[in-house]
Protein backbone atom coordinates (compact mmCIF):
# COMPACT_ATOMS: atom_id res chain seq x y z
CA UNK A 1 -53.84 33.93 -0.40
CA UNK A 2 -56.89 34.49 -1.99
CA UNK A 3 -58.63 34.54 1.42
CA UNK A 4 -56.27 37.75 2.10
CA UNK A 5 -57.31 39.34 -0.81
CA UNK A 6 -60.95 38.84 -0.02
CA UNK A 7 -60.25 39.96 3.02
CA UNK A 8 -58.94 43.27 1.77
CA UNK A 9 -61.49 44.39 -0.94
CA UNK A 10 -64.16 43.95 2.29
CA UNK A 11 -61.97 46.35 4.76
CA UNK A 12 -61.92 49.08 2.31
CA UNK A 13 -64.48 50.75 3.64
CA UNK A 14 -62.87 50.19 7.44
CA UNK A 15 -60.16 51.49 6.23
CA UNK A 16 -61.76 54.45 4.44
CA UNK A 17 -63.65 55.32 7.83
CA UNK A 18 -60.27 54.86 10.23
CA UNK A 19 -58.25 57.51 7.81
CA UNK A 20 -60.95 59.38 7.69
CA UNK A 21 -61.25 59.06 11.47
CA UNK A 22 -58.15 60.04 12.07
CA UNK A 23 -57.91 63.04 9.66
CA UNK A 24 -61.43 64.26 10.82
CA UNK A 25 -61.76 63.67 14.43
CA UNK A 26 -64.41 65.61 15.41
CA UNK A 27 -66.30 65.36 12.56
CA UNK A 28 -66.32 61.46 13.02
CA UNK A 29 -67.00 61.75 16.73
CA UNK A 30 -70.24 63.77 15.48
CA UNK A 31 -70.83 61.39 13.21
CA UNK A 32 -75.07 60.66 13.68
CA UNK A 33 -75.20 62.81 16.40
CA UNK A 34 -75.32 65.80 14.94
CA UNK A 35 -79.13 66.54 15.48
CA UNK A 36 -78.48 66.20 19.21
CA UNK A 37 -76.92 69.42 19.26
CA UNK A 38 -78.03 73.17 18.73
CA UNK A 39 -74.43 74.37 18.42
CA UNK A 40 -71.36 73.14 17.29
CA UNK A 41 -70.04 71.18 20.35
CA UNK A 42 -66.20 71.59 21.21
CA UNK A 43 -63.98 68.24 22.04
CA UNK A 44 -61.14 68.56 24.34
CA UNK A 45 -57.57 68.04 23.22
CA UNK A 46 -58.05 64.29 25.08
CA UNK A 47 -61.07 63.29 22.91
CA UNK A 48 -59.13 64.10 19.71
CA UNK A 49 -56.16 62.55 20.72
CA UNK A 50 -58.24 58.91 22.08
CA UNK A 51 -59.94 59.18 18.79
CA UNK A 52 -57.05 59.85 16.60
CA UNK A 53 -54.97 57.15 18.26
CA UNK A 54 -58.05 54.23 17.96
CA UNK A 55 -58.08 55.07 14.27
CA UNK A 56 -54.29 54.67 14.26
CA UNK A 57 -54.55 51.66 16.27
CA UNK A 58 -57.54 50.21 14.30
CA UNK A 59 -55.53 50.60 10.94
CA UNK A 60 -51.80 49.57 12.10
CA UNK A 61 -54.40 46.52 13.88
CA UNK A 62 -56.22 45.64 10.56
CA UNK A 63 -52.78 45.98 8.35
CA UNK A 64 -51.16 43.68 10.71
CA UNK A 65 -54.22 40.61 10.44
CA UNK A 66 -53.52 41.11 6.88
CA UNK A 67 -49.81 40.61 6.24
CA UNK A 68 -50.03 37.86 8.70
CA UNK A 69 -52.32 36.24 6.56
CA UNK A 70 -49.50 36.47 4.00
CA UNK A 71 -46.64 35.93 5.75
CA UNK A 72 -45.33 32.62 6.87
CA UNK A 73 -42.66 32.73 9.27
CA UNK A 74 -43.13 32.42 12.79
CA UNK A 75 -40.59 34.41 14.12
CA UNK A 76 -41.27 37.76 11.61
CA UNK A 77 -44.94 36.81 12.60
CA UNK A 78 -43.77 36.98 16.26
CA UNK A 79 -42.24 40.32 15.98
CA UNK A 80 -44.99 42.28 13.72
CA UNK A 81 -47.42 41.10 16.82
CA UNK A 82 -45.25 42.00 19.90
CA UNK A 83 -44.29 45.26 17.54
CA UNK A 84 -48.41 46.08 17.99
CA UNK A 85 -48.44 45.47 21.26
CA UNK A 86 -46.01 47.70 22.08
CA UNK A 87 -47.58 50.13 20.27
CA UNK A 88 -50.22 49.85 21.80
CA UNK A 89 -48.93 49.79 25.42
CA UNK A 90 -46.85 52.88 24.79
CA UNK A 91 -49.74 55.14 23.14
CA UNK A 92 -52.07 53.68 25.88
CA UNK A 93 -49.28 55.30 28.37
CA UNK A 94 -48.68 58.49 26.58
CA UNK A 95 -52.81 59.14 26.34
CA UNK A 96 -52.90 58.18 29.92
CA UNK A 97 -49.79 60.04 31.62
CA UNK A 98 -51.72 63.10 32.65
CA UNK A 99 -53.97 60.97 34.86
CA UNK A 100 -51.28 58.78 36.21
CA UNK A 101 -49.10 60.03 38.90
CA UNK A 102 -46.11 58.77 38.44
């Protein structure tokens, strides 16, 4: 337990950057590289949806670790994991669909 909470106080900060992320995309996708550029650069709608869903994915990702650090049953353990995945696998399809043709 107190490994957890450890765990938590250090991915503050991650978590701080993800919302932010995800609230901010193009600002965090300039992030350092601002100097590159004499104008303000414009993202397409795919860039700020990629970004906004691997902050998404990064926090429901980091939030999961955590609770199964807590958690002790296999089968609720089983089900917050394959509950990620299919996250995952259905966001990766949705940010995908325009290239696939199916």
């Amino acid at each position: 337990m107190a490994d957890a909470l450890l765990y938590f106080i250090f991915m503050i900060p991650v978590y701080g950057v993800l919302i932010w992320s995800y609230l901010c995309p193009e600002e965090s996708m300039l992030f350092g590289e601002r100097w590159m550029y004499k104008e303000e650069p414009e993202f397409s709608e795919d860039a700020i949806r990629y970004t906004k869903f691997a902050a998404s994915v990064g926090i429901f990702g980091i939030t999961m670790i955590l609770v199964l650090f807590v958690i002790e049953n296999r089968l609720i353990k089983f089900f917050i994991i394959l509950g990620f995945i299919i996250y995952v696998v259905i966001g990766g399809y949705k940010l995908l669909k325009k290239y696939l043709d199916l």
